[in-house]
C-alpha atoms as a PDB file:
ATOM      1  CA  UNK A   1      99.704 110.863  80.145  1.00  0.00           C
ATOM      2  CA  UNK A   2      98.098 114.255  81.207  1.00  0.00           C
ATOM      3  CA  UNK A   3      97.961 115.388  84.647  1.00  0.00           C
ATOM      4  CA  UNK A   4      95.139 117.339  86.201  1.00  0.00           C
ATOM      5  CA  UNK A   5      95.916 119.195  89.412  1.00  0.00           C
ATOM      6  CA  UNK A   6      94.537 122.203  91.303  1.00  0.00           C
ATOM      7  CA  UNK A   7      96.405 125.129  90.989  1.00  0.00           C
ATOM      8  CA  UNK A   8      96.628 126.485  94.167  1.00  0.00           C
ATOM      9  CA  UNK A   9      99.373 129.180  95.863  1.00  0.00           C
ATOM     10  CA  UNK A  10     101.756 127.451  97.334  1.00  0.00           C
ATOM     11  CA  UNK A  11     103.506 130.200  99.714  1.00  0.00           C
ATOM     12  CA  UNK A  12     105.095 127.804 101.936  1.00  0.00           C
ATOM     13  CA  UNK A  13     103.649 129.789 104.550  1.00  0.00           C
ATOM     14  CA  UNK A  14     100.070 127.839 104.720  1.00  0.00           C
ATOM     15  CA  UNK A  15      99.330 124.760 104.577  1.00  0.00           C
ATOM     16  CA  UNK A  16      97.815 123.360 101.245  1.00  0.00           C
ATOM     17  CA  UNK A  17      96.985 120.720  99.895  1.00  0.00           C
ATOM     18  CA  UNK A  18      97.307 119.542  95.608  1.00  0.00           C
ATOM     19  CA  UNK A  19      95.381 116.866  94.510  1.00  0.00           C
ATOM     20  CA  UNK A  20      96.618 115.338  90.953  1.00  0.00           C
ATOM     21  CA  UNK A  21      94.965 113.201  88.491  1.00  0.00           C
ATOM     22  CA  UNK A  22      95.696 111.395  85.376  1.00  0.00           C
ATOM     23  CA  UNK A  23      93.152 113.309  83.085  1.00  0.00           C
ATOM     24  CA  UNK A  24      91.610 109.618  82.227  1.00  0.00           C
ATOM     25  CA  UNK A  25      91.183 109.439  86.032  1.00  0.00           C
ATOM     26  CA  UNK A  26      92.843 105.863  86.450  1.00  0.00           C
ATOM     27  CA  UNK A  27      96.188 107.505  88.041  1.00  0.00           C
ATOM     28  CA  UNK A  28      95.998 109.830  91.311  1.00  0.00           C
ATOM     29  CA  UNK A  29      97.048 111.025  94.878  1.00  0.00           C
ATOM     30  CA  UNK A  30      97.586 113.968  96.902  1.00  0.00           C
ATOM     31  CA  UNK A  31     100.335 116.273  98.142  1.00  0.00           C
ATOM     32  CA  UNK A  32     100.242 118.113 101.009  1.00  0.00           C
ATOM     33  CA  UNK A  33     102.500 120.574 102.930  1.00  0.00           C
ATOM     34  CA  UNK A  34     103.047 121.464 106.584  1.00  0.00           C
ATOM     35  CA  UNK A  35     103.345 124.391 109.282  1.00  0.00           C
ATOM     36  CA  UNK A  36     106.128 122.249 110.703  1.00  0.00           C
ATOM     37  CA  UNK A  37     108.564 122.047 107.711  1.00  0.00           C
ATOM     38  CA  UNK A  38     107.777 124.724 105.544  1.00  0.00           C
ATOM     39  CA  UNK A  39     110.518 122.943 102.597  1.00  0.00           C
ATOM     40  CA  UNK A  40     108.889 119.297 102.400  1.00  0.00           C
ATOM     41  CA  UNK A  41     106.324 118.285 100.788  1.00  0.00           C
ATOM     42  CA  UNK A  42     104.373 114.931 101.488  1.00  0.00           C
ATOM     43  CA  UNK A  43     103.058 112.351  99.087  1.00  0.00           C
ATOM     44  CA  UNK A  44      99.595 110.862  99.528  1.00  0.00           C
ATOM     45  CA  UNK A  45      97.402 108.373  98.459  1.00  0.00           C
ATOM     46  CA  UNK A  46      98.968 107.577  95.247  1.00  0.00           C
ATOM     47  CA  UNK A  47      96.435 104.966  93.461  1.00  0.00           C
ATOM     48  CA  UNK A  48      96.634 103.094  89.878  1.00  0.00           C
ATOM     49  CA  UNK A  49      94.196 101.635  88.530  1.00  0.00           C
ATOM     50  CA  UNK A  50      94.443  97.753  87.924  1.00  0.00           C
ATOM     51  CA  UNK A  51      93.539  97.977  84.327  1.00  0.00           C
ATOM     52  CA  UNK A  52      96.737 100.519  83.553  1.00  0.00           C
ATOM     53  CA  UNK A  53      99.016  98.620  85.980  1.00  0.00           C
ATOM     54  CA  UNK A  54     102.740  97.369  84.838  1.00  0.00           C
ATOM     55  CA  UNK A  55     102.293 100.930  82.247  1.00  0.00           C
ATOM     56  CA  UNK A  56     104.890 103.159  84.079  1.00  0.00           C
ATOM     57  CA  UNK A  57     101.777 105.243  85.185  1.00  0.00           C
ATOM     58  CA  UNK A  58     102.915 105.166  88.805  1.00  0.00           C
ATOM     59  CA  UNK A  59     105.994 105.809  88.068  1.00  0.00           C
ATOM     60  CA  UNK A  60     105.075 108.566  85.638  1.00  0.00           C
ATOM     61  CA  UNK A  61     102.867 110.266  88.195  1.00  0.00           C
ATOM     62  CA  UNK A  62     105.127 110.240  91.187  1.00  0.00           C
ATOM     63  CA  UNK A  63     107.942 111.808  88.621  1.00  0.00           C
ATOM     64  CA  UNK A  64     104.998 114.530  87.713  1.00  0.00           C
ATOM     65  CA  UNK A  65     104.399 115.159  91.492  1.00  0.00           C
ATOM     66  CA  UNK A  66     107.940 115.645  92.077  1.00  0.00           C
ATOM     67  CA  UNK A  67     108.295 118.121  89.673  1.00  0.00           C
ATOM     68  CA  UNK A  68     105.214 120.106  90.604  1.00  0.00           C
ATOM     69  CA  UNK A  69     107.406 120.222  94.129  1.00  0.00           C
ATOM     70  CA  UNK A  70     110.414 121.256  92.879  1.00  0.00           C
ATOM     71  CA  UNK A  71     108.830 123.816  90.884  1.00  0.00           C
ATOM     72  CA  UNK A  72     107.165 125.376  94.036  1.00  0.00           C
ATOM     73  CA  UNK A  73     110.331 125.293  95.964  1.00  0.00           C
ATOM     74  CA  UNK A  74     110.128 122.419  97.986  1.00  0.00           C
ATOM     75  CA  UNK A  75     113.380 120.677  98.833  1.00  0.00           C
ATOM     76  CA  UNK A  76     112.010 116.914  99.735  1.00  0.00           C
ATOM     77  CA  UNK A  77     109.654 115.175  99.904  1.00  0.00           C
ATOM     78  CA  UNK A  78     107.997 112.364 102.284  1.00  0.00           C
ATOM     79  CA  UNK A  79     105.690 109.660 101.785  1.00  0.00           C
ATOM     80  CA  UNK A  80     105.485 106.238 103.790  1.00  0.00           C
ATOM     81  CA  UNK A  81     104.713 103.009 102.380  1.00  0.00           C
ATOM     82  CA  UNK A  82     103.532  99.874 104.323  1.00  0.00           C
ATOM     83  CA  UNK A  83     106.741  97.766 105.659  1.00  0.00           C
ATOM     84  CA  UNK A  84     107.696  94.649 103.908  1.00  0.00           C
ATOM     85  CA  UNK A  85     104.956  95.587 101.049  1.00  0.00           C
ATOM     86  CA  UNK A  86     105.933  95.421  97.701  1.00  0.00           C
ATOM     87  CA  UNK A  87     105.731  99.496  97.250  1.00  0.00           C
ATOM     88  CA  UNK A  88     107.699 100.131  99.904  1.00  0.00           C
ATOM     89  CA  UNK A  89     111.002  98.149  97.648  1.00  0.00           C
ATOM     90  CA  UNK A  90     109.610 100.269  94.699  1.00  0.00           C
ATOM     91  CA  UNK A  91     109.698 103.635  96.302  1.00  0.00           C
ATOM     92  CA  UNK A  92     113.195 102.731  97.182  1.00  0.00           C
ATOM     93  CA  UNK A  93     114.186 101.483  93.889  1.00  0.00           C
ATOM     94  CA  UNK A  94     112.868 105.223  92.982  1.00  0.00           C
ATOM     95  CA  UNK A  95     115.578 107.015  95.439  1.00  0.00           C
ATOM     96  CA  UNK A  96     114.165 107.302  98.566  1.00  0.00           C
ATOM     97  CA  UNK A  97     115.041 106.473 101.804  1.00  0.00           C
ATOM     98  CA  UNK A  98     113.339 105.189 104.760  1.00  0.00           C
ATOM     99  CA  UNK A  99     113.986 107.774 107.755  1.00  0.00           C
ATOM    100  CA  UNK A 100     111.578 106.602 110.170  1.00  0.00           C
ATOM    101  CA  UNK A 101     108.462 103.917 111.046  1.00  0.00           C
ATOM    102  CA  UNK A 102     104.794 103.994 112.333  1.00  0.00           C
ATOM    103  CA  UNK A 103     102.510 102.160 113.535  1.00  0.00           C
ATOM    104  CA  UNK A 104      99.552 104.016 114.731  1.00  0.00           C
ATOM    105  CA  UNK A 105      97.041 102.959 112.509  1.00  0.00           C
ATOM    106  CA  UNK A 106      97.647  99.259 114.184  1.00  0.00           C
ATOM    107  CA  UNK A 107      99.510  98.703 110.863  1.00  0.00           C
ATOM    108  CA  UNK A 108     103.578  98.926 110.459  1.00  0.00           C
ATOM    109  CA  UNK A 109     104.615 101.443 107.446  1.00  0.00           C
ATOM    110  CA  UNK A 110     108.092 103.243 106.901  1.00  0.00           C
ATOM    111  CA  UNK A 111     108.253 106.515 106.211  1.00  0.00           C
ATOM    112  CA  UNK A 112     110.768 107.513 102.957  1.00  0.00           C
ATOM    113  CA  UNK A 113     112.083 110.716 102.187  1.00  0.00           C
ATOM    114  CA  UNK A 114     113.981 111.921  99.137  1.00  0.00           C
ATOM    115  CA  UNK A 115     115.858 114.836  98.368  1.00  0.00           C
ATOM    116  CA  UNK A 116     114.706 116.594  95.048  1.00  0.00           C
ATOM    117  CA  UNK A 117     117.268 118.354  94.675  1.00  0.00           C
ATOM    118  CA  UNK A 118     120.063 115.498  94.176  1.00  0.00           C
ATOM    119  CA  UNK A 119     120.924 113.862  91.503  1.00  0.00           C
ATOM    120  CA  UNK A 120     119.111 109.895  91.543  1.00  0.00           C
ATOM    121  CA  UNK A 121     121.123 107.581  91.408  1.00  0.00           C
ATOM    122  CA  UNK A 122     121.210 105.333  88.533  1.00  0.00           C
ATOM    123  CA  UNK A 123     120.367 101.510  89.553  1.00  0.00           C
ATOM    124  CA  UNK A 124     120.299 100.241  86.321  1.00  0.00           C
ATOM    125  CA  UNK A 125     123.242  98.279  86.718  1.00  0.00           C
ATOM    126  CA  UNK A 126     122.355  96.808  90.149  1.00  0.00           C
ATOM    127  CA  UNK A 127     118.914  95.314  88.327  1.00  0.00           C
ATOM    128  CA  UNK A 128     121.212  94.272  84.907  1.00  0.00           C
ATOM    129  CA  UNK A 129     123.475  91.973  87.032  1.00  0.00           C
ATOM    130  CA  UNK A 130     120.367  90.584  89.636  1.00  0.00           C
ATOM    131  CA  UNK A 131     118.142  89.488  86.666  1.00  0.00           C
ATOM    132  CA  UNK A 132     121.108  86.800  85.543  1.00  0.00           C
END
């Protein structure tokens, strides 16, 4: 699939923000960056529509964001994911980490964290043996 994205400058000396889109607009979400921690980027808002579901587009987008960080320098990124929901055990399965919770919104969510610049770690096996 073909990503659209605003090409903006990423200086890591503002704050900006990148929103991405599947060119057949059924995929999307949003990074953004911070005056606090100049080398992580955060993950927004990612979306798929229902009709492209169980396609590997989410998976294929948050890949495509990831690179788009790494490209512009950043060193992780962060993204949080409502506890005990089913895309919080995805994002997981995907190599991050949970670091930290929040409930401000009245709702519990964990916030992940990966490091792009390691190496993920191949759970293939773990899912080969737990599907017997």
């Amino acid at each position: 699939m073909e990503y659209l994205y605003q090409n903006c400058i990423w200086d890591k000396e503002g704050l900006y923000t990148l929103p991405v889109m599947s060119k057949d607009a059924k995929s999307s979400c949003l990074m953004y960056s911070s005056y606090e921690d100049p080398d992580v980027i955060t993950l927004g808002n990612l979306q798929v529509s229902p009709s492209v579901r169980k396609d590997g587009r989410g998976k294929e987008l948050l890949h495509f964001c990831e690179d788009i960080a790494r490209s512009k320098g950043f060193e992780t990124m962060h993204l949080k994911a409502q506890t005990g929901s089913w895309m919080l055990e995805w994002y997981i399965r995907e190599g991050y980490e949970p670091f930290a919770e929040d409930d401000q919104t009245g709702v519990m969510y964990t916030w992940l964290e990966k490091d792009l610049n390691k190496e993920p770690r191949n759970t293939s096996f773990f899912f080969f043996f737990s599907e017997r």
